[in-house]
N, C-alpha and C. Protein backbone atom coordinates (compact mmCIF):
# COMPACT_ATOMS: atom_id res chain seq x y z
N UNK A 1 -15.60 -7.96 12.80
CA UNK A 1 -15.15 -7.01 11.77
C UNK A 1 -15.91 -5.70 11.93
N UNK A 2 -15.19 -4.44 11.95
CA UNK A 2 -15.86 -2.99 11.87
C UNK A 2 -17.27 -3.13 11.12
N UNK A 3 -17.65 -2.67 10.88
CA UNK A 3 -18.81 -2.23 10.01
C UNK A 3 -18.47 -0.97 8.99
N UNK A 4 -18.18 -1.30 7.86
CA UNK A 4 -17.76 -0.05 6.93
C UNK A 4 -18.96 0.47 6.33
N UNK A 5 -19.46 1.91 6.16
CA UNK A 5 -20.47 2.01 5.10
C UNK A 5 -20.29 1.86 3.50
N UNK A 6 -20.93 1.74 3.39
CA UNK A 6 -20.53 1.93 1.63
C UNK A 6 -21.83 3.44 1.09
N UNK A 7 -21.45 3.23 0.11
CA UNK A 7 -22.30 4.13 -0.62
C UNK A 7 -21.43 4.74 -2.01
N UNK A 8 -22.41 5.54 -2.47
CA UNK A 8 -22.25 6.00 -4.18
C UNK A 8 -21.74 7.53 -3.83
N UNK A 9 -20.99 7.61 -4.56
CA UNK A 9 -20.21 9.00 -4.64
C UNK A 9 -20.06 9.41 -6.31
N UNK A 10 -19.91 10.42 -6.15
CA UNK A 10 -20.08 11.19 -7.52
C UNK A 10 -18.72 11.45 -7.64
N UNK A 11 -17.46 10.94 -8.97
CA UNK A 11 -15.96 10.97 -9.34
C UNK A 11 -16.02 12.11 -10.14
N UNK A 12 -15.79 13.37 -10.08
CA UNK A 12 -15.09 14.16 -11.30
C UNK A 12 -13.48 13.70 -11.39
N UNK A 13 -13.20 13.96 -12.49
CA UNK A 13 -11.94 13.64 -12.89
C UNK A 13 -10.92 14.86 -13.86
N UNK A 14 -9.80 15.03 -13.46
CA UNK A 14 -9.36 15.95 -14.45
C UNK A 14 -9.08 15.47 -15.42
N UNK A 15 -8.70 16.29 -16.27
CA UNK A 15 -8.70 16.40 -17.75
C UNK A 15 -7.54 14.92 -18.66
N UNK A 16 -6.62 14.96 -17.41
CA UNK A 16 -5.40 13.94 -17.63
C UNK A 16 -5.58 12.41 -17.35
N UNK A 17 -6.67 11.71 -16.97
CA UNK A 17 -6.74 10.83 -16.37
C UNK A 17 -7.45 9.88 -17.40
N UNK A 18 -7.28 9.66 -18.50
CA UNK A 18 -7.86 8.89 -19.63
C UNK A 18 -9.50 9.15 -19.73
N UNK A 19 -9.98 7.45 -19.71
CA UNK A 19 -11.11 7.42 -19.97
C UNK A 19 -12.38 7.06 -19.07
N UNK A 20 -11.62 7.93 -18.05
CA UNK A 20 -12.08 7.65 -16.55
C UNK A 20 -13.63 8.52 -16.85
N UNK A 21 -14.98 7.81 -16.79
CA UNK A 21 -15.94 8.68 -16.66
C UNK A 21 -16.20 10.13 -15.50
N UNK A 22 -16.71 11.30 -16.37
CA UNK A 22 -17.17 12.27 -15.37
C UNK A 22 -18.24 12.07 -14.63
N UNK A 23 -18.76 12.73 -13.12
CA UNK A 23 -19.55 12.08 -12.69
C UNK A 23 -20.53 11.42 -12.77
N UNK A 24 -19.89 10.12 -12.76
CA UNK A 24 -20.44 8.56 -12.58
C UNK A 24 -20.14 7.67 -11.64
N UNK A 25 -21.57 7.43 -11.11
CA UNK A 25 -21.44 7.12 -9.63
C UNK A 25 -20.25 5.38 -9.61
N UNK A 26 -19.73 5.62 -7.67
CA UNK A 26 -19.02 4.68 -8.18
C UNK A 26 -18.77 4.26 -6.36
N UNK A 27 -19.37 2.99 -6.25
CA UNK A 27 -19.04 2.27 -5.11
C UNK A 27 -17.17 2.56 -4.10
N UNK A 28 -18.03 2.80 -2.98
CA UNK A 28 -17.30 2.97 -1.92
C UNK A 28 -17.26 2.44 -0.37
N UNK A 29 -16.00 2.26 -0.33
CA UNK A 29 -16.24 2.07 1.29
C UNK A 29 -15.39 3.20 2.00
N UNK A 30 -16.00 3.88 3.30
CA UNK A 30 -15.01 4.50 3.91
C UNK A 30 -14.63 4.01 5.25
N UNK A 31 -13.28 4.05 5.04
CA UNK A 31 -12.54 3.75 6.64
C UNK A 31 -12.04 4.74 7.17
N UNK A 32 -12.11 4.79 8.55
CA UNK A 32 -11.29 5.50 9.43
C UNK A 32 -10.26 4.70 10.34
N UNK A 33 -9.99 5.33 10.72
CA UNK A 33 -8.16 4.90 12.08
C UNK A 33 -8.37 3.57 11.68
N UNK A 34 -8.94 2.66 12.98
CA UNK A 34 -8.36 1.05 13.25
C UNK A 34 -9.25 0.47 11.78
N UNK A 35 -10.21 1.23 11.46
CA UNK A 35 -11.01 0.24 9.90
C UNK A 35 -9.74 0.02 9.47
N UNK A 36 -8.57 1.25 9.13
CA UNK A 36 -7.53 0.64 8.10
C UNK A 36 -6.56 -0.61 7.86
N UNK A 37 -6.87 -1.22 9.29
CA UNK A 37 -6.38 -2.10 9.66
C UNK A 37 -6.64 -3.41 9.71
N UNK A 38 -8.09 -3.60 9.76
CA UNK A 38 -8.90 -4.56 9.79
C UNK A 38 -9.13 -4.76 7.92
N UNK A 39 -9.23 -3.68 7.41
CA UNK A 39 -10.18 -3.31 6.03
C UNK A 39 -8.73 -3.36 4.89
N UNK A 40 -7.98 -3.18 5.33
CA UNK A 40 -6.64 -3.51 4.14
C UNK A 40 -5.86 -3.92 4.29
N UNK A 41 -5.27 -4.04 5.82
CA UNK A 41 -4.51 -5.08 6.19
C UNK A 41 -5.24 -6.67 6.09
N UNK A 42 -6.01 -6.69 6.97
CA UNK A 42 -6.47 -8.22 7.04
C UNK A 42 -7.38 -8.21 6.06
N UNK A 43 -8.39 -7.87 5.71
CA UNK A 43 -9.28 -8.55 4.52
C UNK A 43 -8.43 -8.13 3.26
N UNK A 44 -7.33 -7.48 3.38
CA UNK A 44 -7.23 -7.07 1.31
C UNK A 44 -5.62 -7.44 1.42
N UNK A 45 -4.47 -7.15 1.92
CA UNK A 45 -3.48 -7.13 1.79
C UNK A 45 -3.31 -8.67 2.00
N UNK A 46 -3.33 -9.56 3.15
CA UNK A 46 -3.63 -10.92 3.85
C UNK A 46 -4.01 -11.88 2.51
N UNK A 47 -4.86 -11.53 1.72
CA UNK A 47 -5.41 -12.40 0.99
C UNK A 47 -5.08 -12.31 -0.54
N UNK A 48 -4.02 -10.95 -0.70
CA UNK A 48 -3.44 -11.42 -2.12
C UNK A 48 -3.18 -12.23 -2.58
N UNK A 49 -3.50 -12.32 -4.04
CA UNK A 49 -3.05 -13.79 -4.71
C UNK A 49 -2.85 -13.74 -5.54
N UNK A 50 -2.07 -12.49 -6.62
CA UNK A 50 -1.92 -12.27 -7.89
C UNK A 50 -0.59 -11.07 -7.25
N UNK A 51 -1.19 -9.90 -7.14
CA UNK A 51 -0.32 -8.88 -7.16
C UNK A 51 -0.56 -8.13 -5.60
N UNK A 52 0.24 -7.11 -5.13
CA UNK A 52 0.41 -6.11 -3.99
C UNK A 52 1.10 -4.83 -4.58
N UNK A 53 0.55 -3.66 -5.30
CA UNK A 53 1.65 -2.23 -5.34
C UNK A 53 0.77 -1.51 -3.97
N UNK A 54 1.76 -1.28 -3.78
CA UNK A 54 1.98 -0.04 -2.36
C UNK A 54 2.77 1.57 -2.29
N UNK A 55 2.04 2.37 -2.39
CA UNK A 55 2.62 3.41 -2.98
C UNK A 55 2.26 4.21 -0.94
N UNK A 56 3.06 5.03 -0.66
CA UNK A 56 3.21 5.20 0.71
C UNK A 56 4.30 6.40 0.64
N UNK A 57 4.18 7.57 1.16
CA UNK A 57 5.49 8.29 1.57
C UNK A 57 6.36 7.99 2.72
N UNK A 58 6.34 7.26 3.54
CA UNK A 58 6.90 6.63 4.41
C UNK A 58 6.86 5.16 4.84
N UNK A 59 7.85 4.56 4.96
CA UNK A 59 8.32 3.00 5.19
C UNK A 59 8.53 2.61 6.21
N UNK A 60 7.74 1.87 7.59
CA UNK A 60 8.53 1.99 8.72
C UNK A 60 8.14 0.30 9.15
N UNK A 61 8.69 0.04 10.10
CA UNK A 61 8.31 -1.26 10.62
C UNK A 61 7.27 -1.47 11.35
N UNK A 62 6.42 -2.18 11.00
CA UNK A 62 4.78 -2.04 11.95
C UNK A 62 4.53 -3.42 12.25
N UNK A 63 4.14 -3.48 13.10
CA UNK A 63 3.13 -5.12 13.68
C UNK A 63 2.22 -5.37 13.41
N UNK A 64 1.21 -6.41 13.03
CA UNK A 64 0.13 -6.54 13.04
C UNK A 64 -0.02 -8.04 13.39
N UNK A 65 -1.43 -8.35 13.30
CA UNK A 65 -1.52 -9.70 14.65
C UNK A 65 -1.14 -10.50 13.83
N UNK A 66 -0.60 -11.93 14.56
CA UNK A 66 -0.48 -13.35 13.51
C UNK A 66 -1.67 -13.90 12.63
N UNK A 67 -1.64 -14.69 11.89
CA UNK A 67 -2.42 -15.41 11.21
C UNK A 67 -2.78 -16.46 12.45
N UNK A 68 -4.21 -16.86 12.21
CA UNK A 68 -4.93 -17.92 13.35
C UNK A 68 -4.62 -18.68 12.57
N UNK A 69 -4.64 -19.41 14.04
CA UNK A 69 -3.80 -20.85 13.84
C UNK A 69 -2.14 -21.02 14.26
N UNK A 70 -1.61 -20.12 14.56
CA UNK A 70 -0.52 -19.94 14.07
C UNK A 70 0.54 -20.02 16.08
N UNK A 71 1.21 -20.35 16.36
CA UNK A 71 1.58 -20.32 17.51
C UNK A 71 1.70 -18.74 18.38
N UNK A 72 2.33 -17.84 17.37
CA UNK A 72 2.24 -16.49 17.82
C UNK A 72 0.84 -16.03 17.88
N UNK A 73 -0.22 -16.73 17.29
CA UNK A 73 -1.56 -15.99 17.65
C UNK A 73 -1.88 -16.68 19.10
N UNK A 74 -1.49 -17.76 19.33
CA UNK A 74 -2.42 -18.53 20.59
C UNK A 74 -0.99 -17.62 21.95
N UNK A 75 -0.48 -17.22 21.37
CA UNK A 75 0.78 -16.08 22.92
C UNK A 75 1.11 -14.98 22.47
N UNK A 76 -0.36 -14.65 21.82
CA UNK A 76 -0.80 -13.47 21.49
C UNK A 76 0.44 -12.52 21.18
N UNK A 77 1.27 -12.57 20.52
CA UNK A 77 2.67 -12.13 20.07
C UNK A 77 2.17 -11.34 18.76
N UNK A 78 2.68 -10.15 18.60
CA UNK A 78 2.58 -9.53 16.99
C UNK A 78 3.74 -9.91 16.53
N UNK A 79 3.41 -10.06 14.85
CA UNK A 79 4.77 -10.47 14.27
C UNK A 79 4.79 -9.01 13.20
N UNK A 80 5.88 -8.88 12.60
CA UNK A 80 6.21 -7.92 11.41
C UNK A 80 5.53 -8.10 10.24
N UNK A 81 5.20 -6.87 10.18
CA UNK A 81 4.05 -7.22 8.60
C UNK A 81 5.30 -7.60 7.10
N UNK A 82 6.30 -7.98 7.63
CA UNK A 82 7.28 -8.51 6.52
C UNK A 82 7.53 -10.00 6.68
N UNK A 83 6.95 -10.37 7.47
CA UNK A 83 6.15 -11.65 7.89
C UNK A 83 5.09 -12.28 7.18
N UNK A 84 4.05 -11.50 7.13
CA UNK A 84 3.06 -11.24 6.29
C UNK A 84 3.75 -10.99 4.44
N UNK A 85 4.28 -9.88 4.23
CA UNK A 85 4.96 -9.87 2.48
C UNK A 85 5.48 -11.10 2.40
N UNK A 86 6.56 -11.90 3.04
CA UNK A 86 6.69 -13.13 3.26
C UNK A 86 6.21 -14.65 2.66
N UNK A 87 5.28 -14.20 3.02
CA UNK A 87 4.36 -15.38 2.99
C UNK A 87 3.83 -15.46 1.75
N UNK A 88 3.07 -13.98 1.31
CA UNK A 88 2.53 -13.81 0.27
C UNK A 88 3.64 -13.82 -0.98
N UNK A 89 5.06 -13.80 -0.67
CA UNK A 89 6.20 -13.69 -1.67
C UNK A 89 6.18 -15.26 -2.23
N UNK A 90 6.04 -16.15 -1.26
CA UNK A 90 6.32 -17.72 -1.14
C UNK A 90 5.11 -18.14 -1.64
N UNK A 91 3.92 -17.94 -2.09
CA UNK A 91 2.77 -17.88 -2.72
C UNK A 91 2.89 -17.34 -4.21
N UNK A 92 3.96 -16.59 -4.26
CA UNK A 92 4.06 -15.89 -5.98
C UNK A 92 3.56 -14.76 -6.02
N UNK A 93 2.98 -14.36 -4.75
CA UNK A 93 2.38 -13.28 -5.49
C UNK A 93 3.74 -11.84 -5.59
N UNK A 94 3.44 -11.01 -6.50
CA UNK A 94 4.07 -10.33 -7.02
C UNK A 94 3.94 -8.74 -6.15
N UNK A 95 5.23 -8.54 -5.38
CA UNK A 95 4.84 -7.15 -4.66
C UNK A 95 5.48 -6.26 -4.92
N UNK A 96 5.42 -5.09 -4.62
CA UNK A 96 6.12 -3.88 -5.34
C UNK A 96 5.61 -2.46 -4.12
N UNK A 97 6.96 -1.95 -3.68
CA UNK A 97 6.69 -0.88 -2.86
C UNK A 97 6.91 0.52 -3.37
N UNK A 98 6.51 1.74 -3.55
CA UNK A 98 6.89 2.82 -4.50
C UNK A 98 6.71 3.36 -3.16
N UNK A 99 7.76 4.03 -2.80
CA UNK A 99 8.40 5.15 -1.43
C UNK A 99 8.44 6.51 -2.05
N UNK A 100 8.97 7.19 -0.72
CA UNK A 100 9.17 8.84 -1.19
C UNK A 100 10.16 8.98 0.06
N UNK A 101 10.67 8.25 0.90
CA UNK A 101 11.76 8.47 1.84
C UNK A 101 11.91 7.17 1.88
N UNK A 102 13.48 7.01 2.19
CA UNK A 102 14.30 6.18 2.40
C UNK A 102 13.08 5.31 3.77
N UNK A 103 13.32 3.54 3.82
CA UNK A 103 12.62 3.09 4.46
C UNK A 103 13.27 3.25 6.23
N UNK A 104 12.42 3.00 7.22
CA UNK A 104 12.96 3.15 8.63
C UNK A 104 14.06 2.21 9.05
N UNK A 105 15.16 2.53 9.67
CA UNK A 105 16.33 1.88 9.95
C UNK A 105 15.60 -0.27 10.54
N UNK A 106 14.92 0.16 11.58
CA UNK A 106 13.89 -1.15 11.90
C UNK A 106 13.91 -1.95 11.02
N UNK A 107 13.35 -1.28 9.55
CA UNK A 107 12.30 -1.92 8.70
C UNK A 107 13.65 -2.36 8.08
N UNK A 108 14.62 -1.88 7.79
CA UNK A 108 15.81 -2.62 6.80
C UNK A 108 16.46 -3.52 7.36
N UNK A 109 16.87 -3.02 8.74
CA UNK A 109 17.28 -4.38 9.49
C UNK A 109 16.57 -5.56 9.82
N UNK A 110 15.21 -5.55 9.73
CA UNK A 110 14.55 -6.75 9.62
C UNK A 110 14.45 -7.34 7.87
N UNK A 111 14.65 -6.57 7.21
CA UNK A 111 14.21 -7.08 5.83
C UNK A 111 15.15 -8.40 5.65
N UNK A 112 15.94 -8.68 6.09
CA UNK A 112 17.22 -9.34 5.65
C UNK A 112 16.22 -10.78 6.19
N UNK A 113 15.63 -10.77 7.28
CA UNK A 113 15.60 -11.73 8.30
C UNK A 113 14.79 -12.62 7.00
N UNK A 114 13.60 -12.23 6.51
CA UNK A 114 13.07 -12.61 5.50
C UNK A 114 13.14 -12.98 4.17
N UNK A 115 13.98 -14.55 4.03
CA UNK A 115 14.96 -14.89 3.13
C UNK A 115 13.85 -14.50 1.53
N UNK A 116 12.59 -14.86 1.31
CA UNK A 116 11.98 -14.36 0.03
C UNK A 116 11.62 -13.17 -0.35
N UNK A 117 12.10 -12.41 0.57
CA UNK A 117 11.77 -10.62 0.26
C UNK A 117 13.44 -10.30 0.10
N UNK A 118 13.87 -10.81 0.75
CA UNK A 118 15.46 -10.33 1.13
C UNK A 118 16.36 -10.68 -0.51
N UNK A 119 15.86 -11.78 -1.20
CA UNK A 119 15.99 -12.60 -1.86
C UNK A 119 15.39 -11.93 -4.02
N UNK A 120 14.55 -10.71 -3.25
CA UNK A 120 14.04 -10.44 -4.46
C UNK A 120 12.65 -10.46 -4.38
N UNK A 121 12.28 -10.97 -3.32
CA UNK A 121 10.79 -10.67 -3.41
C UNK A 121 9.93 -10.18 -3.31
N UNK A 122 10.15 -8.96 -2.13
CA UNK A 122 9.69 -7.71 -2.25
C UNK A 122 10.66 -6.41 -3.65
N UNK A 123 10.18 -5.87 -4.24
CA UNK A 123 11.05 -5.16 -5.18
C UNK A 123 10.46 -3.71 -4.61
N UNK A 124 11.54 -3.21 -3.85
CA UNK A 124 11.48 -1.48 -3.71
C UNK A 124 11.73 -0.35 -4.44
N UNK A 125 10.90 0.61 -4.45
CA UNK A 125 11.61 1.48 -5.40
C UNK A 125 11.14 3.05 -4.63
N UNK A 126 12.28 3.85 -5.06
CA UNK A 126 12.05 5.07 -4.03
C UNK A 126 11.99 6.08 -5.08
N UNK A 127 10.82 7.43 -4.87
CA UNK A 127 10.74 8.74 -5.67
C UNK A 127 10.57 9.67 -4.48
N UNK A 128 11.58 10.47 -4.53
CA UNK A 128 11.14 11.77 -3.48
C UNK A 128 9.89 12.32 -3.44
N UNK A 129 9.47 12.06 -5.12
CA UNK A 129 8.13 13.47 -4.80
C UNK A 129 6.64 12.38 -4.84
N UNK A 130 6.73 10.54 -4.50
CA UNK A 130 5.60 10.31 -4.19
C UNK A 130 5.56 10.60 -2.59
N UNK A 131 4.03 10.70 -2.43
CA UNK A 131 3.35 11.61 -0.96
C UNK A 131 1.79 10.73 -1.33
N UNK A 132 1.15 10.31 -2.58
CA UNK A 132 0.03 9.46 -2.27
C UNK A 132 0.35 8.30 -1.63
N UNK A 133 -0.70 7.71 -1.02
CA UNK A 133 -0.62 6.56 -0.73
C UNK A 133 -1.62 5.61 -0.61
N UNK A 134 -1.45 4.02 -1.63
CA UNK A 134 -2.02 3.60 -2.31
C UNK A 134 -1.97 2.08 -2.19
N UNK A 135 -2.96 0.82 -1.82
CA UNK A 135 -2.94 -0.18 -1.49
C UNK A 135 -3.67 -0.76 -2.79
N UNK A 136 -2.82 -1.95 -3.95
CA UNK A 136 -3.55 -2.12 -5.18
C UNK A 136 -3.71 -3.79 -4.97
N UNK A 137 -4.27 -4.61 -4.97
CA UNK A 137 -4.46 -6.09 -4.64
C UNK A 137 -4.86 -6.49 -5.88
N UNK A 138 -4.45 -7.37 -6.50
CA UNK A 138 -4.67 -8.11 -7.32
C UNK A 138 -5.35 -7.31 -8.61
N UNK A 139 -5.32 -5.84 -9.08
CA UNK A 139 -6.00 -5.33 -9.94
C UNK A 139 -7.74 -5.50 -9.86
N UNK A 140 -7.80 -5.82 -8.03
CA UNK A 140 -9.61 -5.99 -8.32
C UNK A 140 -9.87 -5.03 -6.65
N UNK A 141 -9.48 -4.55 -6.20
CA UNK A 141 -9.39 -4.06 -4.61
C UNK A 141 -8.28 -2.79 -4.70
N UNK A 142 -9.20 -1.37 -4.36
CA UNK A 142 -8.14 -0.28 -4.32
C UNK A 142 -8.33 0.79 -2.91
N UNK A 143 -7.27 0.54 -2.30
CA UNK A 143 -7.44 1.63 -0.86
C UNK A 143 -6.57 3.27 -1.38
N UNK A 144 -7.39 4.35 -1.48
CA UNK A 144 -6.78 5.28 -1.57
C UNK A 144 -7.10 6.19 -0.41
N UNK A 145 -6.25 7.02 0.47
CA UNK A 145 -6.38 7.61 1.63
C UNK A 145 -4.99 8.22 2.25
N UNK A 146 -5.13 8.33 3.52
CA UNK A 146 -3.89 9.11 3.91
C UNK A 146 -2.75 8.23 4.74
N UNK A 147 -3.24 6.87 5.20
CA UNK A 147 -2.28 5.99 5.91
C UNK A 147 -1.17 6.01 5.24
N UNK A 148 0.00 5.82 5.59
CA UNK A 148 1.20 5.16 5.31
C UNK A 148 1.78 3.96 5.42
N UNK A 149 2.61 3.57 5.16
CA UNK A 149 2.79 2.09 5.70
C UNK A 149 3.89 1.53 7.11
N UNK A 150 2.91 2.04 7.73
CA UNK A 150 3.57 3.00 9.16
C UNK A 150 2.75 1.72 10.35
N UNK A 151 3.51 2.02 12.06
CA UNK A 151 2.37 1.39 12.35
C UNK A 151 1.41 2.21 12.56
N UNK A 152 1.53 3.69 13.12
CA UNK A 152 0.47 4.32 13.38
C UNK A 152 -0.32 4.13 12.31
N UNK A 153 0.01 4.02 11.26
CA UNK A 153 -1.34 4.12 9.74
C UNK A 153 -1.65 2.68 9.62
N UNK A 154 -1.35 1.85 9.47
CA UNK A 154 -2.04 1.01 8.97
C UNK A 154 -1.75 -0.27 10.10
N UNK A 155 -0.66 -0.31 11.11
CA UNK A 155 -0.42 -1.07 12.03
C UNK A 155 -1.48 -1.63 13.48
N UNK A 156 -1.23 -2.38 14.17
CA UNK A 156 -2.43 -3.06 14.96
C UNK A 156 -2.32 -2.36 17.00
N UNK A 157 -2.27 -0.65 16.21
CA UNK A 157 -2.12 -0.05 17.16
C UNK A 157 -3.15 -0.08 18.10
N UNK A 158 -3.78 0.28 19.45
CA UNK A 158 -4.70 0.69 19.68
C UNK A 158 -4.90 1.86 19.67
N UNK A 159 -6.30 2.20 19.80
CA UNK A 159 -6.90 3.47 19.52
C UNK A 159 -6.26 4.69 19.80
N UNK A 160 -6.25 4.67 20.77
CA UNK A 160 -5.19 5.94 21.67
C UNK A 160 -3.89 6.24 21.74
N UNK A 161 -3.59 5.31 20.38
CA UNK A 161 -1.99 5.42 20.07
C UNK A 161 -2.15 5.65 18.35
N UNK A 162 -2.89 5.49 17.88
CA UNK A 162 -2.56 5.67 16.28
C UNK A 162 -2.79 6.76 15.72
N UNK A 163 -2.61 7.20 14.68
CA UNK A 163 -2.87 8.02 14.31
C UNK A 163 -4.39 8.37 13.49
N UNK A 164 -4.77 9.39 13.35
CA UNK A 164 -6.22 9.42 12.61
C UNK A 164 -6.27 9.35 11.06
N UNK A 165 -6.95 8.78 10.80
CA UNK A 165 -6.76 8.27 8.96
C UNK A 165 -8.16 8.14 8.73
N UNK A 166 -7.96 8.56 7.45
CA UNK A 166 -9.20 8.45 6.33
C UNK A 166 -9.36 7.87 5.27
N UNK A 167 -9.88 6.86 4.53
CA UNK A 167 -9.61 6.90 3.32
C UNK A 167 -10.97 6.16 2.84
N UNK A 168 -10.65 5.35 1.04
CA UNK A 168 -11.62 4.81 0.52
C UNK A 168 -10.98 3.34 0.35
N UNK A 169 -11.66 2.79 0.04
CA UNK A 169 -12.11 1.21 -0.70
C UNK A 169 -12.63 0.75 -1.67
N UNK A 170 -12.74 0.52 -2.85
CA UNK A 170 -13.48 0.51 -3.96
C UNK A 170 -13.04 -0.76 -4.13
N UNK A 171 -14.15 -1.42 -5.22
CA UNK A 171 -13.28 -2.55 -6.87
C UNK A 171 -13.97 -1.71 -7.62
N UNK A 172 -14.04 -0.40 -8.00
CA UNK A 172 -14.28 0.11 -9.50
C UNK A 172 -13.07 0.17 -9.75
N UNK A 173 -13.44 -0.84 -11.49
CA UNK A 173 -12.29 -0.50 -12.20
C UNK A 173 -11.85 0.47 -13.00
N UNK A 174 -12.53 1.65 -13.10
CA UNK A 174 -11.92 2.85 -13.77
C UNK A 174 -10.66 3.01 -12.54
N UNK A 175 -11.38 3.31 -11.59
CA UNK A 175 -10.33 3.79 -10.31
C UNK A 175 -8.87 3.04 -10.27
N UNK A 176 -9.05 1.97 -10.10
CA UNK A 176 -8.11 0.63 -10.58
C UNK A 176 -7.49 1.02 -11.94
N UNK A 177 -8.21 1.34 -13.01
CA UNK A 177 -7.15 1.30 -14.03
C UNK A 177 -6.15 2.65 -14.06
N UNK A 178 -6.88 3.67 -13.68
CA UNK A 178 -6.14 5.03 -13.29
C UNK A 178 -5.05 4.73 -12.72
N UNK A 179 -5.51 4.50 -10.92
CA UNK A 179 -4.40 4.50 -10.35
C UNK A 179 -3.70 3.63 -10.51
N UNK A 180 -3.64 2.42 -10.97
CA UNK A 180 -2.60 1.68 -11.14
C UNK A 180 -1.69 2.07 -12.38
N UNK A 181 -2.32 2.62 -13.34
CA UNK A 181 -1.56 3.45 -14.64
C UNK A 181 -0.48 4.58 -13.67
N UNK A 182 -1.08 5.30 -13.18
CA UNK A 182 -0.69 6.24 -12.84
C UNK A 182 0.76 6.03 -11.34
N UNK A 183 0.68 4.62 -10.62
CA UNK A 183 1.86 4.67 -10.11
C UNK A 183 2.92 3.49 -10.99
N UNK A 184 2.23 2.83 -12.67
CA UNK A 184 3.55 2.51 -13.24
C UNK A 184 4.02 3.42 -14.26
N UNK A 185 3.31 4.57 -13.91
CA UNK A 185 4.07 5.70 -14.71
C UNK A 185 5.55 5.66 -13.81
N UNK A 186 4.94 6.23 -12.47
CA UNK A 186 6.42 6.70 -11.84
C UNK A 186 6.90 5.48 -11.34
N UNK A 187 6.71 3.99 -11.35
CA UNK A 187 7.68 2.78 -11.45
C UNK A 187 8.54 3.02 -12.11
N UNK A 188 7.91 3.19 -13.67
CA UNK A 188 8.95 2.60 -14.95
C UNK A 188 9.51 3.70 -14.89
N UNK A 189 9.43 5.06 -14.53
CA UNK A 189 10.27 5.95 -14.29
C UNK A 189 9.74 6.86 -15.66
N UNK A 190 8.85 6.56 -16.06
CA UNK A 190 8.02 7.57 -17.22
C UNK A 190 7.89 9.21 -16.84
N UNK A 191 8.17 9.19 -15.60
CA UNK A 191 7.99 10.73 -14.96
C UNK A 191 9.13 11.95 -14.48
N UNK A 192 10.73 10.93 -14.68
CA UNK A 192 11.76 11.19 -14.44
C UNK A 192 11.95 12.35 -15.29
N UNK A 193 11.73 11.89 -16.68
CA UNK A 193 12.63 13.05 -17.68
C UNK A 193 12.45 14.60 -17.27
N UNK A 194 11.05 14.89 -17.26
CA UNK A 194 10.37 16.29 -16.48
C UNK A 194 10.82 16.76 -15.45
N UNK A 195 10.96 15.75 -14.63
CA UNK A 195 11.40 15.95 -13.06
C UNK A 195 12.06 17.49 -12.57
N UNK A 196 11.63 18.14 -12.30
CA UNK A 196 13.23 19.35 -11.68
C UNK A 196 13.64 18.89 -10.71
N UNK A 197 13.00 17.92 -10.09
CA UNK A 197 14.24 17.28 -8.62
C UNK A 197 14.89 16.14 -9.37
N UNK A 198 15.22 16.27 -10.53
CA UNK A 198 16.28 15.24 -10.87
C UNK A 198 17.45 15.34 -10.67
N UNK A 199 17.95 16.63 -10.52
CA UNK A 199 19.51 16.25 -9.97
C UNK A 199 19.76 16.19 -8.68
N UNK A 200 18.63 15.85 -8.09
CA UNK A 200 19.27 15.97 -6.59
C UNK A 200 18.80 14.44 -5.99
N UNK A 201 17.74 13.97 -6.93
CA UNK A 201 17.64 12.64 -6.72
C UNK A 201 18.51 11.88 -6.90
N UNK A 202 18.33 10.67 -5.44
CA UNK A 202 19.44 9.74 -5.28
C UNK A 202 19.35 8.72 -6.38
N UNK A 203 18.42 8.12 -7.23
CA UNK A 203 18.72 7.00 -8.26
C UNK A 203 17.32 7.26 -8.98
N UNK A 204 17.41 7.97 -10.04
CA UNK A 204 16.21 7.94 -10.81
C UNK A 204 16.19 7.07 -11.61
N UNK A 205 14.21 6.60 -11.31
CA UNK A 205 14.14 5.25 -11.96
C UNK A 205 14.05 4.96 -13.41
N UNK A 206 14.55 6.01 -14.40
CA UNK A 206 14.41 5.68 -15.25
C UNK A 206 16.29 5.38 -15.96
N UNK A 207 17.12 5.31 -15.18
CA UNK A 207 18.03 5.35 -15.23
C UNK A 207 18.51 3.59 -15.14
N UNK A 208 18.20 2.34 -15.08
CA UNK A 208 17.91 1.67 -15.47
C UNK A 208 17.59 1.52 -13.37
């Protein structure tokens, strides 16, 4: 496993964000490129067991390695990380994708293949104007940074093919309660009414 640092960082917060303390220090990890992969794919996404929101401006089809043990790991084969949602769907756990572009042609034509996502178990939802992007596990594990859910961003690229990414890692739960408030604002579609790209949006979610 990488070696992530951690350390204390100082959060200001604007004015809108509840009762999120002003700077008060607050555990971190930072990842770069392949960390994101190792650090939220396999240790945080892999091991859900309650919940998965994924907030991402782009949707594409990515690989990442099999689970050991598994026949595709011993012929070293990548499988689809909807392989992975999959699994975790057939477990209960509860996933939820919040987009900002339509997902990659790949990624839809495989969705089908995966009878418990295909079935209702992944639940998608698309807003033009999300652009954060946000990995929430079980309300105790939060990746905020610039990956997408791409393979270059978060996929089991090598080095010299992915793209460069930055981000954080926390379990503070102020951070957790923010951002998770803050992408079922624009789930439940709490953010629609305001909107000025509402008439040009294809299905606003507050529309049922």
């Amino acid at each position: 496993m990488v070696a992530v640092r951690s350390f204390v960082g100082e959060l200001c917060r604007p004015a809108d964000t509840g009762d999120l303390m002003l700077d008060r220090p607050v555990q971190l990890r930072l990842v770069h490129d392949r960390d994101h992969y190792e650090v939220v794919v396999d240790e945080a996404i892999r091991h859900a067991q309650v919940s998965l929101w994924i907030a991402t401006a782009n949707v594409k089809e990515l690989h990442v390695e099999p689970s050991a043990g598994t026949r595709a790991r011993a012929r070293r084969r990548y499988v689809s990380i909807l392989s992975v949602l999959g699994d975790l769907a057939e477990r209960g756990v509860e996933l939820r994708l919040l987009h900002g572009a339509p997902p990659s042609r790949p990624f839809r034509e495989a969705l089908p293949a995966v009878p418990t996502l295909a079935d209702g178990g992944l639940e998608l939802r698309l807003c033009p104007r999300v652009h954060f992007k946000m990995v929430a596990v079980d309300g105790r594990l939060l990746y905020l940074g610039s990956a997408n859910l791409t393979g270059a961003g978060l996929g089991a690229k090598g080095d010299g093919r992915r793209n460069f990414e930055s981000g954080i890692v926390t379990d503070d739960e102020g951070l957790l309660d923010a951002m998770q408030e803050r992408f079922d604002q624009i789930w439940s579609g709490r953010e629609c009414d305001g909107c000025r790209l509402r008439r040009s949006c294809p299905a606003p979610l507050d529309a049922g």
